[in-house]
Protein backbone atom coordinates (compact mmCIF):
# COMPACT_ATOMS: atom_id res chain seq x y z
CA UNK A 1 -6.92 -12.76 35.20
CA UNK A 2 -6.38 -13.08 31.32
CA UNK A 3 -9.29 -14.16 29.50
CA UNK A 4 -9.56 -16.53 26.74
CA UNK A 5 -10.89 -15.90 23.10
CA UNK A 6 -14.33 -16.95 22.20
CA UNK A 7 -13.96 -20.76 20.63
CA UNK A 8 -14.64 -21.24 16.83
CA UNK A 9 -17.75 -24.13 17.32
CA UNK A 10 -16.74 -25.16 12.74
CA UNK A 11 -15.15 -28.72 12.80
CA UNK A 12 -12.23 -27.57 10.65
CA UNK A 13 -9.66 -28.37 13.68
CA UNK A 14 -7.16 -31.06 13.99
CA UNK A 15 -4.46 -32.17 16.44
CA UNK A 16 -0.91 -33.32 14.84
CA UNK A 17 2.48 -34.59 15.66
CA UNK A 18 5.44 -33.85 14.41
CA UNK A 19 7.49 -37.30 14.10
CA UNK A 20 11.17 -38.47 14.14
CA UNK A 21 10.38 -40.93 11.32
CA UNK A 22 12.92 -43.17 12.21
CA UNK A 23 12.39 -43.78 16.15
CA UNK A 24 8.28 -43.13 15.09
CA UNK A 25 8.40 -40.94 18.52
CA UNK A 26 6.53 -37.59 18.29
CA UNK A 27 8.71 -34.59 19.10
CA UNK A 28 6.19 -31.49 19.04
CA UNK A 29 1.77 -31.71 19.74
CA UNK A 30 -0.12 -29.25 17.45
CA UNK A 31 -3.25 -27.86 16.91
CA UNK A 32 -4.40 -26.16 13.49
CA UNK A 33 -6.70 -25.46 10.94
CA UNK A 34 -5.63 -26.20 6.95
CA UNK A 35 -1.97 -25.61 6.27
CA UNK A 36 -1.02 -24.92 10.16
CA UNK A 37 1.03 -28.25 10.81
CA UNK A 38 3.23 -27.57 7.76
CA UNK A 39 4.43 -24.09 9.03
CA UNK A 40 7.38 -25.00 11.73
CA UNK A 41 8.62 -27.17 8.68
CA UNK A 42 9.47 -24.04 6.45
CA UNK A 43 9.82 -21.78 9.69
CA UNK A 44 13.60 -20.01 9.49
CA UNK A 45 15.57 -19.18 12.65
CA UNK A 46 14.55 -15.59 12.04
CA UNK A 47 10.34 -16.11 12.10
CA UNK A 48 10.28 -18.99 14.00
CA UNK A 49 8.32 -18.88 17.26
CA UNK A 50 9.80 -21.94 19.05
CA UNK A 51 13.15 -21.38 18.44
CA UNK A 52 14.32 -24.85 19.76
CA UNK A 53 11.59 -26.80 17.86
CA UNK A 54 12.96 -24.76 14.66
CA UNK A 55 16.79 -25.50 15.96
CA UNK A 56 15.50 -29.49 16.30
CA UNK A 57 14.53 -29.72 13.13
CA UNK A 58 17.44 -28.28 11.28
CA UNK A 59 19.22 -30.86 13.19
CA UNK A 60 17.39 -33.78 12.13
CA UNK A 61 17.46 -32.39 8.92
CA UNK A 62 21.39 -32.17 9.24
CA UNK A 63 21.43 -35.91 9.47
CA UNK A 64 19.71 -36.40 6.72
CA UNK A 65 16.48 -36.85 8.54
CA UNK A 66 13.03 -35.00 7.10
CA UNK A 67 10.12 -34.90 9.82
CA UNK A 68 6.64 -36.33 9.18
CA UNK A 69 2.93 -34.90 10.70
CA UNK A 70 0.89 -37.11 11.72
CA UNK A 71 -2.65 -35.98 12.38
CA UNK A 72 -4.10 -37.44 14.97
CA UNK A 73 -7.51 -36.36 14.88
CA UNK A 74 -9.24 -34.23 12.35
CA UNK A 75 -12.91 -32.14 12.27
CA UNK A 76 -12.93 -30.90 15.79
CA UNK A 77 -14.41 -27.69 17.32
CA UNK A 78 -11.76 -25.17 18.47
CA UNK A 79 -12.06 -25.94 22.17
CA UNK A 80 -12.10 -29.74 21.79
CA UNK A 81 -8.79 -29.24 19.62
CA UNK A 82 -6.90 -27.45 22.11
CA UNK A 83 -8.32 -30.19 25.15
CA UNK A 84 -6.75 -33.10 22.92
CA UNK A 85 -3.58 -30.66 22.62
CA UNK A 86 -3.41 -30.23 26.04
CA UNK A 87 -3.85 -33.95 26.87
CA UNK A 88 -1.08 -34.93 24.50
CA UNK A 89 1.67 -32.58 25.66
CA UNK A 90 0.50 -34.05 29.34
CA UNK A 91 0.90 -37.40 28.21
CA UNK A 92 4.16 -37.29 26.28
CA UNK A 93 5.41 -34.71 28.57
CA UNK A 94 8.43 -31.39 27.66
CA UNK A 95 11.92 -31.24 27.60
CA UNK A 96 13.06 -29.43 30.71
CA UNK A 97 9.56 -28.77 32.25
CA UNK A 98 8.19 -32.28 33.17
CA UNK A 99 10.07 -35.20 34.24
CA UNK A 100 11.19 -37.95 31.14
CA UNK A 101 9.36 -34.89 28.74
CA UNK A 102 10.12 -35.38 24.98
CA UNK A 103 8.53 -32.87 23.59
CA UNK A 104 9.90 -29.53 22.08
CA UNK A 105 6.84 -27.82 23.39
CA UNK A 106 7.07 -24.29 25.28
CA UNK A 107 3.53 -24.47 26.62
CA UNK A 108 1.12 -26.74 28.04
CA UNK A 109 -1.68 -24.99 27.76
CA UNK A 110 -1.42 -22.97 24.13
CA UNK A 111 -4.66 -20.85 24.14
CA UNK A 112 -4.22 -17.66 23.36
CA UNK A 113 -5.16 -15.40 25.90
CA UNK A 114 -7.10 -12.09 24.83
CA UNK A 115 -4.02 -9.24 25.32
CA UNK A 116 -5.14 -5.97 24.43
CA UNK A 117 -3.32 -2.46 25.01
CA UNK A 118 0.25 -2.24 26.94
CA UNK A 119 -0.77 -5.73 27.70
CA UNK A 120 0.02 -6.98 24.12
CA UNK A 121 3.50 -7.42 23.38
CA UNK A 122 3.26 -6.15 20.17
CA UNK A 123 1.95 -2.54 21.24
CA UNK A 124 3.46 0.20 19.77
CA UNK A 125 5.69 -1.98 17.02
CA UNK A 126 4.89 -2.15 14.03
CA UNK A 127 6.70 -4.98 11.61
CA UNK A 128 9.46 -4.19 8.65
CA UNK A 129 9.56 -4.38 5.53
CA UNK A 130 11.66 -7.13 5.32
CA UNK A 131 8.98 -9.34 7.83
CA UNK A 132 6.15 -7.85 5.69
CA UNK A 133 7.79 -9.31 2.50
CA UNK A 134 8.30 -12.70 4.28
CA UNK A 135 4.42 -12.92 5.78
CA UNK A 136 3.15 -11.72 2.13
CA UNK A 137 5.26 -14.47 0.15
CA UNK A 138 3.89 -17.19 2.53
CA UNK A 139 0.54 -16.58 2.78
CA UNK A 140 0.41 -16.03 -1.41
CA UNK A 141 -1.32 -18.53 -2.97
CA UNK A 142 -3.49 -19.54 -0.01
CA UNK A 143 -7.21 -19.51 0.03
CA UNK A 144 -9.52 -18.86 2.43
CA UNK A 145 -12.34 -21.53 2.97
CA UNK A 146 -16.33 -20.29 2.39
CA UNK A 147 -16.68 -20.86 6.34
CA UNK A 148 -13.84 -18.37 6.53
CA UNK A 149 -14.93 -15.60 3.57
CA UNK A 150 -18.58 -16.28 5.29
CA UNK A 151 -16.99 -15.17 8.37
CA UNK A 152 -14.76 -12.04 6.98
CA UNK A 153 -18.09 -10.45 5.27
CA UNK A 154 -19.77 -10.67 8.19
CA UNK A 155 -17.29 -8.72 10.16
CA UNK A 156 -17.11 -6.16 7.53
CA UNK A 157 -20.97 -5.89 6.89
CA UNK A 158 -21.84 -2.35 7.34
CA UNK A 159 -18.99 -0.99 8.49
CA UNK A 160 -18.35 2.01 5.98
CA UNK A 161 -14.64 2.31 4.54
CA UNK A 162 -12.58 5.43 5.08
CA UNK A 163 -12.16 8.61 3.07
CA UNK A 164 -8.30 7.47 3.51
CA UNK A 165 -8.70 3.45 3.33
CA UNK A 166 -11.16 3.98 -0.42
CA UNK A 167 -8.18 6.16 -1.84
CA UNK A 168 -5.63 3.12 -0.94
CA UNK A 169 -8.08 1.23 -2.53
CA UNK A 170 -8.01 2.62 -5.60
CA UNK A 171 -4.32 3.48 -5.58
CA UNK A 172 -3.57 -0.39 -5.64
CA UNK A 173 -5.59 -1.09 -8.09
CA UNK A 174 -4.87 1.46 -10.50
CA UNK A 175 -2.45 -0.28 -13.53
CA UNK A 176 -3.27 -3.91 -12.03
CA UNK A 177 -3.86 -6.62 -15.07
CA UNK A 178 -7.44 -8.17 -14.41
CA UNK A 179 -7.02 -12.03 -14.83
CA UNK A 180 -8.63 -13.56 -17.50
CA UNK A 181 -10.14 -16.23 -14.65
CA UNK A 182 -11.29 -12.87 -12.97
CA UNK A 183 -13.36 -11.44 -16.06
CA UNK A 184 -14.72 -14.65 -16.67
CA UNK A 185 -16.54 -14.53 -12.90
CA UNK A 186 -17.81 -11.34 -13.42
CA UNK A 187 -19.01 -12.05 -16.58
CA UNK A 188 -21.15 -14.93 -14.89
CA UNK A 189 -21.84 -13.36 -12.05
CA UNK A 190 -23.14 -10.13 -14.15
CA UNK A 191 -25.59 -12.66 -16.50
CA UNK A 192 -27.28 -14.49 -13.65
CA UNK A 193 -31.26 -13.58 -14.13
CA UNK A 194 -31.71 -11.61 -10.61
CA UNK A 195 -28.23 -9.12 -11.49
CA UNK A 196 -29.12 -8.81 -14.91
CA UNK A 197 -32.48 -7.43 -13.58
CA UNK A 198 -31.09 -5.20 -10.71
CA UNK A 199 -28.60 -3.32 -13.02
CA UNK A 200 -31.29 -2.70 -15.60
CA UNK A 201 -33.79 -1.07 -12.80
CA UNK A 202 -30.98 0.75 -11.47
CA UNK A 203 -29.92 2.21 -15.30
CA UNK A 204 -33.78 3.52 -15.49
CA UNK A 205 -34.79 6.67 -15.13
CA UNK A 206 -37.53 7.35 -12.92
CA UNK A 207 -39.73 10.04 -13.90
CA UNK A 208 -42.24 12.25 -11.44
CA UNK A 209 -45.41 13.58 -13.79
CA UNK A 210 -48.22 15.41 -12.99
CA UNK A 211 -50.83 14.79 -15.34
CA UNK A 212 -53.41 17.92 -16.29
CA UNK A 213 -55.91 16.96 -13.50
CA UNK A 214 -53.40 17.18 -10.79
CA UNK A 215 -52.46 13.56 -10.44
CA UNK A 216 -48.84 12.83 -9.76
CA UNK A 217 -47.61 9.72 -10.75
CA UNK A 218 -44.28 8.32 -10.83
CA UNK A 219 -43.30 6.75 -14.34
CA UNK A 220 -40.33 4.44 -15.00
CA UNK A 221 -40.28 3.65 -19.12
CA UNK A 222 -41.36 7.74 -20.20
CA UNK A 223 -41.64 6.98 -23.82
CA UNK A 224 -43.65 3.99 -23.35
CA UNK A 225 -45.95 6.26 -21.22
CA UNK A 226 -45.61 9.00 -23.94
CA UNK A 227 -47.13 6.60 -26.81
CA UNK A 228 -50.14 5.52 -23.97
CA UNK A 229 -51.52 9.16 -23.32
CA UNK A 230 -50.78 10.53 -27.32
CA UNK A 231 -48.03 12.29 -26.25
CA UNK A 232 -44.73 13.29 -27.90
CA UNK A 233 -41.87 12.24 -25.97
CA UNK A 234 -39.51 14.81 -27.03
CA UNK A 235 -41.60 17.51 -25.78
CA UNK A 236 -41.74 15.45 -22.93
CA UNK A 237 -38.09 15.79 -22.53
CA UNK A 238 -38.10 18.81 -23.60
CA UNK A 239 -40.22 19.17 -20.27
CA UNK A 240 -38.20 17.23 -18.11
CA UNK A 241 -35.15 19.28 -18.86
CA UNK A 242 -36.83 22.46 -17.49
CA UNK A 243 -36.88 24.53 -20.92
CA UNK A 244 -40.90 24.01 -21.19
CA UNK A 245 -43.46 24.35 -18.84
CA UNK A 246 -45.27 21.80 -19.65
CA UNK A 247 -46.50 19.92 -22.66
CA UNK A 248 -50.56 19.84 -22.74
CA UNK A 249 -50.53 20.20 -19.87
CA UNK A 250 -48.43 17.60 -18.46
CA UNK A 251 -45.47 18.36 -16.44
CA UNK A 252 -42.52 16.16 -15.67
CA UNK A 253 -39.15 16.29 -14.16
CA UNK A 254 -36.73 12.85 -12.71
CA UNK A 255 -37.35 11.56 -9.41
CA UNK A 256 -33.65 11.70 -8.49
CA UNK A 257 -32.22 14.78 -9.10
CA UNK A 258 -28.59 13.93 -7.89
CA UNK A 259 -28.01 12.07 -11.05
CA UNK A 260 -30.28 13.84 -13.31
CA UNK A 261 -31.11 17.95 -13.83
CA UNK A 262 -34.35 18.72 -12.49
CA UNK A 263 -36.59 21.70 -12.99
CA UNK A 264 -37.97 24.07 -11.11
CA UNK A 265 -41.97 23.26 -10.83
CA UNK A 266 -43.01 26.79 -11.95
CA UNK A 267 -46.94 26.88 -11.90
């Protein structure tokens, strides 16, 4: 028995008709989330899904007649949306499936069921360029809502990108124009109090020492520390960079030697 898909419980559902607006009788029942009930009016014979909703409409348009939606309730949870769906297509009933239907619906129940495997009708395709083109032109432009971006970073939190999928990555972007809108984000982004202090602790260097009585301590601003103990920071460096021993007596070296060179501790 096919199970359904887990119900999205944000009220960003509605329930539309799609209208003959000069007999003001509904012809199709709907359910969608932002631009959903405007799709089957720029649908083509070639991606349309119903094809006799899509053939409907051409006709109406042929007469000179443009369909209206009418939503009929909006700011429903997913499962409520597709109840109110399925009571409408029961109450107006379809053409060729219930008796004195009007309705260019193919289903009466339009939940998607969860197909996965052989069991999807889509296994083993893949789409053309041509359909690839069409999807990318009408989906440019659109935004996703924060409940939605909210909802795509969680899916994607901690999941580590490929070797193969970082190189594609970088291959798109290479020779891509930043927009000026773009730069200005960052730029706002980058001066906000809490970033501006997380890239300046992640420039520092972070310096081990061990200090002529043994101690090791573990010093962030060296020069600052330099002009505290009497200390000249170039020979501190000069220390750090493994081409003294030590300078009286202190010895030093960075705390991370992946991004700087660190000495060999030679007593």
């Amino acid at each position: 028995m096919l199970q359904h898909l887990d119900y999205d419980e944000n009220p960003v559902y509605y329930v539309y008709h799609l209208v003959n607006p000069i007999t003001r009788v509904p012809f199709y029942v709907g359910k969608g989330t932002r631009y959903r009930c405007k799709q089957h009016l720029v649908d083509t014979p070639e991606t349309a899904r119903n094809k006799r909703l899509n053939g409907h409409i051409r006709k109406l348009r042929e007469s000179g007649i443009e369909p209206i939606i009418i939503k009929i309730k909006e700011n429903m949870m997913e499962r409520d949306a597709y109840e109110l769906e399925e009571s409408e297509i029961r109450k107006y009933g379809r053409i060729g499936f219930e008796e004195g239907g009007i309705l260019m619906n193919l289903l009466l129940e339009a939940r998607p069921p969860i197909l996965r495997g052989e069991d999807n009708g889509f296994y083993g395709r893949h789409h053309t360029e041509e359909t690839r083109r069409i999807i990318g032109e009408k989906n440019r432009g659109l935004k996703h809502t924060d409940e939605s971006k909210e909802k795509i970073r969680q899916r994607h939190l901690g999941v580590p990108k490929s070797e193969e999928h970082r190189r594609k990555m970088s291959e798109n972007a290479k020779g891509r124009p930043v927009k000026e809108e773009t730069r200005q984000k960052l730029r706002e982004h980058n001066l906000q109090p809490e970033v501006l202090k997380k890239n300046i602790e992640s420039k520092q260097k972070v310096w081990i020492v061990i200090t002529p009585d043994g101690e090791e301590l573990e010093v962030v601003n060296l020069s600052d520390f330099c002009k505290e103990r009497g200390l000249s920071r170039t020979k501190m460096y000069t220390v750090a960079a493994g081409k003294a021993n030590h300078h009286k007596g202190y010895k030093c070296w960075p705390k991370y030697p992946e991004k700087h060179h660190r000495r060999n501790n030679k007593k």
